[in-house]
PDB file of N, CA and C in Angstrom:
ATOM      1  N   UNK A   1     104.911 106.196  98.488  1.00  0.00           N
ATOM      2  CA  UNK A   1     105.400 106.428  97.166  1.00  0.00           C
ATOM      3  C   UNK A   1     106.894 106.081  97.129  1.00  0.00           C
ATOM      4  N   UNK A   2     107.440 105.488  96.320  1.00  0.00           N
ATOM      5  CA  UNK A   2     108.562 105.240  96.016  1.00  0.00           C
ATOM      6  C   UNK A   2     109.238 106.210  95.198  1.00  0.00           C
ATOM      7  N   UNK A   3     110.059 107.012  95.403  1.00  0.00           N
ATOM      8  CA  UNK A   3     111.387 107.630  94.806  1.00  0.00           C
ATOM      9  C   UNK A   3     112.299 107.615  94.422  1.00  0.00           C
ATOM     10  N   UNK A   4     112.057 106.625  93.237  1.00  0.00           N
ATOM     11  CA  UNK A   4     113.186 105.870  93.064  1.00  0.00           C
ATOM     12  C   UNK A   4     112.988 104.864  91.918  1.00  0.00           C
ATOM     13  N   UNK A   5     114.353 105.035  90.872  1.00  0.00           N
ATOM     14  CA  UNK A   5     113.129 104.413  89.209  1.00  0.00           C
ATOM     15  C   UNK A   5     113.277 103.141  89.333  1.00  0.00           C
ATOM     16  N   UNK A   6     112.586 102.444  89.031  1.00  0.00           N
ATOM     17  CA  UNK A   6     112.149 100.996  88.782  1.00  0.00           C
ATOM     18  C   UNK A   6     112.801 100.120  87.452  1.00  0.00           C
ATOM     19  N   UNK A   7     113.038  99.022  87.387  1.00  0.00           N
ATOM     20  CA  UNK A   7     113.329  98.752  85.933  1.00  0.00           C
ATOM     21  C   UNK A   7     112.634  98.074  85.800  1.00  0.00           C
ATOM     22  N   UNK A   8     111.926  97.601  84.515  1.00  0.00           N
ATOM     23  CA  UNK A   8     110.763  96.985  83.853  1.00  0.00           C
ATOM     24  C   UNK A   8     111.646  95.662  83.474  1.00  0.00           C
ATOM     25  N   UNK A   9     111.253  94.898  83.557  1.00  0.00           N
ATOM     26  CA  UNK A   9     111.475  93.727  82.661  1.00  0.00           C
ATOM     27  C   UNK A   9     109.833  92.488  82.059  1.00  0.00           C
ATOM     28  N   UNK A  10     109.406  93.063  81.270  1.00  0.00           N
ATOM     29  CA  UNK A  10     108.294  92.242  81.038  1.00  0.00           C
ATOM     30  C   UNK A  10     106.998  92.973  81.688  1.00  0.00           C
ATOM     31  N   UNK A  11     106.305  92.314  82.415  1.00  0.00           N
ATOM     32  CA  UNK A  11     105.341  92.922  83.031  1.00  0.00           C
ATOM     33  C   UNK A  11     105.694  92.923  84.695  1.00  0.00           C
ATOM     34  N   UNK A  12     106.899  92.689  85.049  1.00  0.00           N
ATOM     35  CA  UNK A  12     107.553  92.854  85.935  1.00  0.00           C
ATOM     36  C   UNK A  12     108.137  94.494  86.848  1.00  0.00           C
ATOM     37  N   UNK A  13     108.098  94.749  87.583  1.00  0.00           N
ATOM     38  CA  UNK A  13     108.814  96.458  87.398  1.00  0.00           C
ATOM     39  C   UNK A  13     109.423  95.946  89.017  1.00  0.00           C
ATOM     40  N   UNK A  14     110.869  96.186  88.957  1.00  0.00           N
ATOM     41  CA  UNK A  14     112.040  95.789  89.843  1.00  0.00           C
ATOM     42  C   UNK A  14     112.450  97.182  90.464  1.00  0.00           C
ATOM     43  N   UNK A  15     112.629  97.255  92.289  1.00  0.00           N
ATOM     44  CA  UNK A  15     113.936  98.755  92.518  1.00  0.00           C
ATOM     45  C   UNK A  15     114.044  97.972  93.466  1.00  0.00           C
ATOM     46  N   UNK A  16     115.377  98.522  93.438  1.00  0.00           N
ATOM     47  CA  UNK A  16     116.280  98.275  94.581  1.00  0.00           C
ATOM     48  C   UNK A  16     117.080  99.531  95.110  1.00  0.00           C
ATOM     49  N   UNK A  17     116.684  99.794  96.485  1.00  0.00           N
ATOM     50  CA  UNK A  17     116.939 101.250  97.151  1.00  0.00           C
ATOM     51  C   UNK A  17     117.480 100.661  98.184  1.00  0.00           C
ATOM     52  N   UNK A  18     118.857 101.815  98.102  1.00  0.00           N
ATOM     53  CA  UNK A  18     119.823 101.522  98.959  1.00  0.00           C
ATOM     54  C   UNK A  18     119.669 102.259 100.525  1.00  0.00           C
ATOM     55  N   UNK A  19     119.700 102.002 101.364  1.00  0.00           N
ATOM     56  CA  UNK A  19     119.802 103.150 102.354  1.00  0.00           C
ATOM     57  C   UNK A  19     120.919 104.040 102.069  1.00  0.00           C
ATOM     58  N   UNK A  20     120.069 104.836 103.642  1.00  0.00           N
ATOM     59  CA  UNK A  20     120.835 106.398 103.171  1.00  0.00           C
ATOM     60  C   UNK A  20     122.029 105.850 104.079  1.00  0.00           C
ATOM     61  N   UNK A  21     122.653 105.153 104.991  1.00  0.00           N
ATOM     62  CA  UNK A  21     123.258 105.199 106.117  1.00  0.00           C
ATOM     63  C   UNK A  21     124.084 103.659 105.563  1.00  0.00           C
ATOM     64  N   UNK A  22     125.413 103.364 105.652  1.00  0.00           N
ATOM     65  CA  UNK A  22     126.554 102.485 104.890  1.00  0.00           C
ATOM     66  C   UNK A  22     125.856 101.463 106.036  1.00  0.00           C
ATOM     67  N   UNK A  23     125.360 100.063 105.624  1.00  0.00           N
ATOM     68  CA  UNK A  23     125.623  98.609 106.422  1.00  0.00           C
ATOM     69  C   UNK A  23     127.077  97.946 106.565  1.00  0.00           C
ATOM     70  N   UNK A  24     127.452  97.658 107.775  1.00  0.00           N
ATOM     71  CA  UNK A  24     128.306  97.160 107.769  1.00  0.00           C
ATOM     72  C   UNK A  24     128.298  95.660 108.577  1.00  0.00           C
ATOM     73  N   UNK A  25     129.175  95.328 108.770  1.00  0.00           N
ATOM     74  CA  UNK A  25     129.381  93.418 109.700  1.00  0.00           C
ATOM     75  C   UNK A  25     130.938  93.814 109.732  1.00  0.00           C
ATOM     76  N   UNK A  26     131.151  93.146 110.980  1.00  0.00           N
ATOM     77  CA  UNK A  26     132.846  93.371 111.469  1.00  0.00           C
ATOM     78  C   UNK A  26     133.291  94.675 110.850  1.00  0.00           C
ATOM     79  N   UNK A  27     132.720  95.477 110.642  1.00  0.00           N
ATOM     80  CA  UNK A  27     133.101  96.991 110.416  1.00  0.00           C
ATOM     81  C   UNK A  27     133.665  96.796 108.821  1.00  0.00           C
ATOM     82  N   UNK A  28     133.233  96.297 107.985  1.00  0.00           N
ATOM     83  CA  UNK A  28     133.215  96.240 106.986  1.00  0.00           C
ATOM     84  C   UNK A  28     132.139  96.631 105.969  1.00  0.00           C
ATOM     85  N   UNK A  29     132.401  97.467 105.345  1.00  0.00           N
ATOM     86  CA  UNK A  29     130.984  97.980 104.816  1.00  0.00           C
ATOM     87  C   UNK A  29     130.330  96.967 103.901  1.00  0.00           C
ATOM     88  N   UNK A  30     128.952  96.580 103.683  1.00  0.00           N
ATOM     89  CA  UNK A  30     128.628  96.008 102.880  1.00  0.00           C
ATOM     90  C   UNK A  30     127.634  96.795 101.683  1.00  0.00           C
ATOM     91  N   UNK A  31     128.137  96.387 100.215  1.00  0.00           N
ATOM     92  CA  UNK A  31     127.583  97.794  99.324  1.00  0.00           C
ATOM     93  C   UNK A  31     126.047  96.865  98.774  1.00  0.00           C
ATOM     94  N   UNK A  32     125.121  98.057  98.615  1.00  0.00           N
ATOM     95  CA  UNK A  32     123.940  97.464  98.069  1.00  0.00           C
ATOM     96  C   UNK A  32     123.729  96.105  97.204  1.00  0.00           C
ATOM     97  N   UNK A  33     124.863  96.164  96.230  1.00  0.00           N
ATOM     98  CA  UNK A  33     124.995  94.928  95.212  1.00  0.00           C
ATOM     99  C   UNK A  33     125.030  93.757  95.974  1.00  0.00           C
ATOM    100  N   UNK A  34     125.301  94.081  97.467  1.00  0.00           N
ATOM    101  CA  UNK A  34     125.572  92.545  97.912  1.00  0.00           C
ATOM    102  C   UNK A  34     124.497  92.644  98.772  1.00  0.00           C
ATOM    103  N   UNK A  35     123.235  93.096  98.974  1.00  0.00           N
ATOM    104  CA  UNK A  35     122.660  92.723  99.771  1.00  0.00           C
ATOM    105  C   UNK A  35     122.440  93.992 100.887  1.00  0.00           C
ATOM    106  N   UNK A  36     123.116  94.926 100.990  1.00  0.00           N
ATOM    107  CA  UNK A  36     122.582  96.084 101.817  1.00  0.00           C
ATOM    108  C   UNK A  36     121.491  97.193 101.171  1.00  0.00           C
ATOM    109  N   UNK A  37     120.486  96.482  99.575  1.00  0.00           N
ATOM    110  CA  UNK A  37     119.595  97.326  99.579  1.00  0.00           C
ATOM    111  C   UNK A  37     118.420  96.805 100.083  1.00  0.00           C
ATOM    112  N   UNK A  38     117.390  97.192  99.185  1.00  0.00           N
ATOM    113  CA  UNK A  38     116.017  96.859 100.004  1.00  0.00           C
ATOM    114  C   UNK A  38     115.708  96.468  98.621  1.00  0.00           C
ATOM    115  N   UNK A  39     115.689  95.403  97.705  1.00  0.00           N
ATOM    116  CA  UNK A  39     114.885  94.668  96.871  1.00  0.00           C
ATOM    117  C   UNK A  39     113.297  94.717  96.463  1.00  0.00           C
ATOM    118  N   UNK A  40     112.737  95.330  95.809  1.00  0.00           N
ATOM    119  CA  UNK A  40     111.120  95.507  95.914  1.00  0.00           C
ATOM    120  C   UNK A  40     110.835  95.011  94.387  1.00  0.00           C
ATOM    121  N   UNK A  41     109.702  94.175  94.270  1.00  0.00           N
ATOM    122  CA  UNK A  41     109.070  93.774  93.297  1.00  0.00           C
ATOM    123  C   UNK A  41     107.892  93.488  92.771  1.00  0.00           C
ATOM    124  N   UNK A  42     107.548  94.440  91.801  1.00  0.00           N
ATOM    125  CA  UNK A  42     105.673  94.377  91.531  1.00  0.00           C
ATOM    126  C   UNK A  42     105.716  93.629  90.466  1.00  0.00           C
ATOM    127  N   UNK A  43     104.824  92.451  90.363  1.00  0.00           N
ATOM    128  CA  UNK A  43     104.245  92.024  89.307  1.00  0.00           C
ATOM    129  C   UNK A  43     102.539  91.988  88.961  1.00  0.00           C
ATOM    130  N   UNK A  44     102.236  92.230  87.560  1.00  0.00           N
ATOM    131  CA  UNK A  44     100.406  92.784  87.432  1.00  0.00           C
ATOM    132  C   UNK A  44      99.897  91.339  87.234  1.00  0.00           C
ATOM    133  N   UNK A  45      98.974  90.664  87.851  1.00  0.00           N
ATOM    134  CA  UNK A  45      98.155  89.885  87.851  1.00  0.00           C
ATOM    135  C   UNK A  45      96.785  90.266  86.964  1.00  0.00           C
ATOM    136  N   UNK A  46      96.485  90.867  86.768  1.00  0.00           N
ATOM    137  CA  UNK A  46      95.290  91.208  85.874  1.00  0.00           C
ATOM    138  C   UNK A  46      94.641  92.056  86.918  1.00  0.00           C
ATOM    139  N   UNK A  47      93.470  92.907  86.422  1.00  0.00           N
ATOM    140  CA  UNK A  47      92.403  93.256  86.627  1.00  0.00           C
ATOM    141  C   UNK A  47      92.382  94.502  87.650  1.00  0.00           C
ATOM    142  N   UNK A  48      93.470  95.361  87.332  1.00  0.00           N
ATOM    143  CA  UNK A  48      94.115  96.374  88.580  1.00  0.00           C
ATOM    144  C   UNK A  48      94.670  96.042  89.532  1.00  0.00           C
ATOM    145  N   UNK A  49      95.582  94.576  89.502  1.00  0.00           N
ATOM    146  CA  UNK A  49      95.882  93.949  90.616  1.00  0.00           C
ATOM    147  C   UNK A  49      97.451  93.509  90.606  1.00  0.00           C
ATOM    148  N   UNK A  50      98.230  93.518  91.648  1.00  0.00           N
ATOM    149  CA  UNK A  50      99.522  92.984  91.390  1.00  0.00           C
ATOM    150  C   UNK A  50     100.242  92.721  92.777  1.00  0.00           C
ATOM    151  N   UNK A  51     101.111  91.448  92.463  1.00  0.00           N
ATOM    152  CA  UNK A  51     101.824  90.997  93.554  1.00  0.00           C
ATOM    153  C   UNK A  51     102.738  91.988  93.550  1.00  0.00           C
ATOM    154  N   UNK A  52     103.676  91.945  95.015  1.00  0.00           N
ATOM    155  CA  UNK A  52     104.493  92.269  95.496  1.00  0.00           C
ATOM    156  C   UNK A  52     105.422  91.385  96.377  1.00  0.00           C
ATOM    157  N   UNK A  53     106.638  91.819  96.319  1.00  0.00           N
ATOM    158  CA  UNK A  53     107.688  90.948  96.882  1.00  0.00           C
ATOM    159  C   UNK A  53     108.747  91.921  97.736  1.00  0.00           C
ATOM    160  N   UNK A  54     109.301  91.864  98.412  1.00  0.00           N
ATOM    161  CA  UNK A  54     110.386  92.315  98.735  1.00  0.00           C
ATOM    162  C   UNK A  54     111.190  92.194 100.207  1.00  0.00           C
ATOM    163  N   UNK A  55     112.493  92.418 100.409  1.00  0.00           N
ATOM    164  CA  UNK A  55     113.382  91.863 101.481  1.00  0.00           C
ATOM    165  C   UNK A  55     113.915  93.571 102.234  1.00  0.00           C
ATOM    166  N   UNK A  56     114.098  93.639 103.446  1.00  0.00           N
ATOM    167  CA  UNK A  56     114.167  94.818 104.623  1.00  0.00           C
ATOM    168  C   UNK A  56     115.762  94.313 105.094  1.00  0.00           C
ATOM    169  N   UNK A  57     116.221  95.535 104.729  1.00  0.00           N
ATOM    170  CA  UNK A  57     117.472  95.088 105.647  1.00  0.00           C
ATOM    171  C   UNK A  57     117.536  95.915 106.771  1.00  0.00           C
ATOM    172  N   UNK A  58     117.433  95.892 107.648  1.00  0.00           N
ATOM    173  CA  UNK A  58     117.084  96.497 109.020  1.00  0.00           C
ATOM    174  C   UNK A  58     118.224  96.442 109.784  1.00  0.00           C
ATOM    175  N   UNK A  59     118.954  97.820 110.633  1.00  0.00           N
ATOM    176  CA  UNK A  59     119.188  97.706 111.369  1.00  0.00           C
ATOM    177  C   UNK A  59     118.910  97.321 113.069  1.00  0.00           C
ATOM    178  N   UNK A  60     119.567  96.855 113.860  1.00  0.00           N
ATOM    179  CA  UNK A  60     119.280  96.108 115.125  1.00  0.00           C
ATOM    180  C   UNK A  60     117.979  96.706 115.789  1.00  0.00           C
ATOM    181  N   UNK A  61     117.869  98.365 115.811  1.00  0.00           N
ATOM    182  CA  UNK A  61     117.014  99.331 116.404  1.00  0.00           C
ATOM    183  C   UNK A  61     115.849  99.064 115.645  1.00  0.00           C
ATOM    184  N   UNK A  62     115.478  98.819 114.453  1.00  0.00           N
ATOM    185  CA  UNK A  62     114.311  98.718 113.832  1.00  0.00           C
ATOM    186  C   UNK A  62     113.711  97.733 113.598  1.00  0.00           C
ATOM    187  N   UNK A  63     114.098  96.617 114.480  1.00  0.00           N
ATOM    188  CA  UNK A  63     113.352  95.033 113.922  1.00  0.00           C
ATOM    189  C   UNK A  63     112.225  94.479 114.563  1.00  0.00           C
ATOM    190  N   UNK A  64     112.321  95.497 116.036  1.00  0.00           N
ATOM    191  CA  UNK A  64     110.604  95.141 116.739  1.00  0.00           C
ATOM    192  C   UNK A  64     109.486  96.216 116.175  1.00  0.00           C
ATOM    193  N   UNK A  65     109.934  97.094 115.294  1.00  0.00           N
ATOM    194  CA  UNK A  65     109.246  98.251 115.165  1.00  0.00           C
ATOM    195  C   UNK A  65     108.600  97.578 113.672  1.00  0.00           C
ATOM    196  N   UNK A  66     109.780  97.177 112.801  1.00  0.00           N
ATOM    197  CA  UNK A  66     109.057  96.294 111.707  1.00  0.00           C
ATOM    198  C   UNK A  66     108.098  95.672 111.749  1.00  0.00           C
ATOM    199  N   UNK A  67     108.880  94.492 113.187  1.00  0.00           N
ATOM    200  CA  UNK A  67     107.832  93.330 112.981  1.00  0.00           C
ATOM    201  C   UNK A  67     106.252  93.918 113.724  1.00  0.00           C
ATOM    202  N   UNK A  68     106.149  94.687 114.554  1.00  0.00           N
ATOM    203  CA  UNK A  68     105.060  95.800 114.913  1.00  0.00           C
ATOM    204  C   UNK A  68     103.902  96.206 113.900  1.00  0.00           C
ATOM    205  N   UNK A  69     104.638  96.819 112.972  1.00  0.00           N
ATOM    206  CA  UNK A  69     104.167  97.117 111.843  1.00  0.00           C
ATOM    207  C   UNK A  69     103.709  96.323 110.845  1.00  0.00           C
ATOM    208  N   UNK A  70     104.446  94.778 110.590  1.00  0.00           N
ATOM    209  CA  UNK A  70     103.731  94.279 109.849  1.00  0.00           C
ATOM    210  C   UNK A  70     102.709  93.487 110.327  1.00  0.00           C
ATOM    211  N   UNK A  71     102.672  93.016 111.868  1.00  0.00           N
ATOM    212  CA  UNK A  71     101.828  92.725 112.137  1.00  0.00           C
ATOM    213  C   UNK A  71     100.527  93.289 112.434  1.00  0.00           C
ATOM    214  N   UNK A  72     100.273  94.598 112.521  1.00  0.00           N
ATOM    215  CA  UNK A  72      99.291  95.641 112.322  1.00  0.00           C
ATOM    216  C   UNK A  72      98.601  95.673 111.110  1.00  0.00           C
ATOM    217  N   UNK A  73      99.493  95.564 109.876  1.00  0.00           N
ATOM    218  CA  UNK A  73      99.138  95.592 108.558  1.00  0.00           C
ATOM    219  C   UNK A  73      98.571  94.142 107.970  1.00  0.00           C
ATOM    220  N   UNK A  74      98.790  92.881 108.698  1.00  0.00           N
ATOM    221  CA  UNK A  74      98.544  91.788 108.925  1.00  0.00           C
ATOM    222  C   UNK A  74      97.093  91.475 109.216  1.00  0.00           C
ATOM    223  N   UNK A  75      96.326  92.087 110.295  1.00  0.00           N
ATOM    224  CA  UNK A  75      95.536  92.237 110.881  1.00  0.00           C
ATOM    225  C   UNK A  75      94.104  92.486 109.933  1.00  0.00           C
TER     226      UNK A  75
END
């Protein structure tokens, strides 16, 4: 479940959730607007059905555990 409101545009419904924990590069923080949230996007195809889209910004510790996971869900 997502916690977190969505914005509609069309038959589109857009969130973008920031982590809880500041991203940074060269110790510079980088703020959600630029790319440190997590982008998610449903669109309805008909018939109870709808795409999804979205981008993971992962820290270093979580990127074999991701790719783990999506390849499980892959399967």
């Amino acid at each position: 479940m997502i916690r977190q409101k969505g914005t509609r545009k069309g038959d589109l419904l857009q969130f973008n959730i920031p982590r809880k924990e500041s991203i940074t590069e060269n110790n510079l923080i980088i703020p959600p607007s630029m790319g440190g949230a997590l982008p998610i996007n449903f669109q309805v195809i008909g018939n109870n059905n709808a795409v999804t889209i979205g981008d993971f910004v992962l820290l270093a510790n979580e990127v074999i555990l991701h790719g783990e996971i999506m390849t499980v869900i892959g399967q």
